[in-house]
Protein backbone atom coordinates (compact mmCIF):
# COMPACT_ATOMS: atom_id res chain seq x y z
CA UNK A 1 0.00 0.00 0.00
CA UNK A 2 2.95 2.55 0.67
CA UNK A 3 4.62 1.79 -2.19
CA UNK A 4 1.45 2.82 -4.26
CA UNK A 5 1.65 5.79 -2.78
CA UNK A 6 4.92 6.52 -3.11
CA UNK A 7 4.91 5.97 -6.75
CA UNK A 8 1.96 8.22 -6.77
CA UNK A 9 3.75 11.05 -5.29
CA UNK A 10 6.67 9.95 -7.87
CA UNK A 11 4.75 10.06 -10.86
CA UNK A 12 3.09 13.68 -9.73
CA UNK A 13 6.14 14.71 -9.32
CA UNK A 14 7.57 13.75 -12.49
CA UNK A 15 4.48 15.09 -14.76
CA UNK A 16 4.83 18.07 -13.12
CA UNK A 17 8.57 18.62 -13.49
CA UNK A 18 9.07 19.61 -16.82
CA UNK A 19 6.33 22.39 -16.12
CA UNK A 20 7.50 23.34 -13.28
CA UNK A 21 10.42 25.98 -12.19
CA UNK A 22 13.28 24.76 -9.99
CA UNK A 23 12.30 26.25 -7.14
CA UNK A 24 8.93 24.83 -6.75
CA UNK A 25 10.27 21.30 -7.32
CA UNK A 26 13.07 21.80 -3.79
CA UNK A 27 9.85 23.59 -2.21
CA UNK A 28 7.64 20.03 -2.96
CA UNK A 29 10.59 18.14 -1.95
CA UNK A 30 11.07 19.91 1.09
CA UNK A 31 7.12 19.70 2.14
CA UNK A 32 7.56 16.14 1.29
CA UNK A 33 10.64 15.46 3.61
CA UNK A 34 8.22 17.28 6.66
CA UNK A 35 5.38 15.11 5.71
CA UNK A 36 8.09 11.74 6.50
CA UNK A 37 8.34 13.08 9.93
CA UNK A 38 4.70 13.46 10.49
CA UNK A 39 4.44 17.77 9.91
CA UNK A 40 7.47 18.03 11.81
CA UNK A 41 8.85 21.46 10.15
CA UNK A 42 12.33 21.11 9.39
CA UNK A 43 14.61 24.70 9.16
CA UNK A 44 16.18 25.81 5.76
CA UNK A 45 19.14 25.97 8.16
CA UNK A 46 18.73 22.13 9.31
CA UNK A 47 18.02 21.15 5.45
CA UNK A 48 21.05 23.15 4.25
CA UNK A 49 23.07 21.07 7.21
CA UNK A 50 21.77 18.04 5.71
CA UNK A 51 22.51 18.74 2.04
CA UNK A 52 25.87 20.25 2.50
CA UNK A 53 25.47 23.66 2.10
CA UNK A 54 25.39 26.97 3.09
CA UNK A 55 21.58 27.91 4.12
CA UNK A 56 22.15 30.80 2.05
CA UNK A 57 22.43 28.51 -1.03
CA UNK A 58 19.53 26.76 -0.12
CA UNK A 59 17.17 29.55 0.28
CA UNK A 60 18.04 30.89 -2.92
CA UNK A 61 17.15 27.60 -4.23
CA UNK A 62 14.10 27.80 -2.61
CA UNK A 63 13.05 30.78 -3.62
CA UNK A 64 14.49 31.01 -7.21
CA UNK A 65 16.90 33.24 -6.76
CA UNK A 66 19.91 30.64 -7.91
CA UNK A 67 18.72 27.82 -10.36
CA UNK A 68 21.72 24.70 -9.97
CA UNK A 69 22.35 23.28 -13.03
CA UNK A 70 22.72 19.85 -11.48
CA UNK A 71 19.89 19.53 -10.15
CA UNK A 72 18.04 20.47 -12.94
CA UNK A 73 19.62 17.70 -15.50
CA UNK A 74 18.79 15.36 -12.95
CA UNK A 75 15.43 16.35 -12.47
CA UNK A 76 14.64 16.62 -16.08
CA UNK A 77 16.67 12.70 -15.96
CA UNK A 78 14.00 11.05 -13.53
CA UNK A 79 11.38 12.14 -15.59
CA UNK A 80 12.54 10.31 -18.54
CA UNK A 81 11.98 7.04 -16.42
CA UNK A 82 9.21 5.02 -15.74
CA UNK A 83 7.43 4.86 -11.76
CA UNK A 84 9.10 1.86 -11.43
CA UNK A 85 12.80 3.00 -12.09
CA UNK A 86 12.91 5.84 -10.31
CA UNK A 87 11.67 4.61 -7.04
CA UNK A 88 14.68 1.61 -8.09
CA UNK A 89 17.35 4.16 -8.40
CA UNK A 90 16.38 6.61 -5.54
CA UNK A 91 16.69 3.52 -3.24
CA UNK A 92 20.14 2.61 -4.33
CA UNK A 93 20.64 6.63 -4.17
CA UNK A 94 20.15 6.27 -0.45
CA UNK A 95 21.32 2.81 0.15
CA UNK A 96 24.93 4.35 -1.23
CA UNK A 97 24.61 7.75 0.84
CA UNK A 98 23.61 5.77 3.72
CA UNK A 99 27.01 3.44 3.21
CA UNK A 100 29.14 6.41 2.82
CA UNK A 101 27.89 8.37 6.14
CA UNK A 102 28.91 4.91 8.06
CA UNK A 103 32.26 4.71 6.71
């Protein structure tokens, strides 16, 4: 049942990409993240921490004032792939990141 609904989410997500500016798309993903931990708001300082960099960076992400190139080509990636393939390679995303933070 969760994994329906995760590839929902996925697959609203990736319709909505190609329309969408950068800055909406780290806004959704940052909602999303707060939605994991029940509404639990999470700081553009504490995200920043988390991504590796500066808040500054991130809240110009967030509100469009800085557009990374990186993130866009991998945006505009995912949503070349099926449901299916993306929730594949975002778990080995996170299976790796998780592997290299325990090293």
């Amino acid at each position: 049942m969760i994994f329906y609904h995760y590839l929902g989410v996925i697959n609203f997500v990736l319709v909505k990409i190609n329309s969408m500016k950068t800055n909406d798309i780290f806004n959704l993903l940052h909602n999303a993240i707060e939605s994991k931990f029940f509404g639990k708001k999470i700081s553009q300082r504490e995200m920043a921490e988390r991504l590796g960099v500066s808040m500054r960076t991130y809240q110009d992400w967030r509100l469009g004032n800085s557009n990374p190139q990186a993130a866009i080509a991998i945006f505009k990636m995912l949503s070349e792939l099926e449901d299916e393939e993306v929730l594949r390679i975002t778990k080995r995303i996170r299976l790796r990141l998780k592997e290299d933070l325990d090293e």
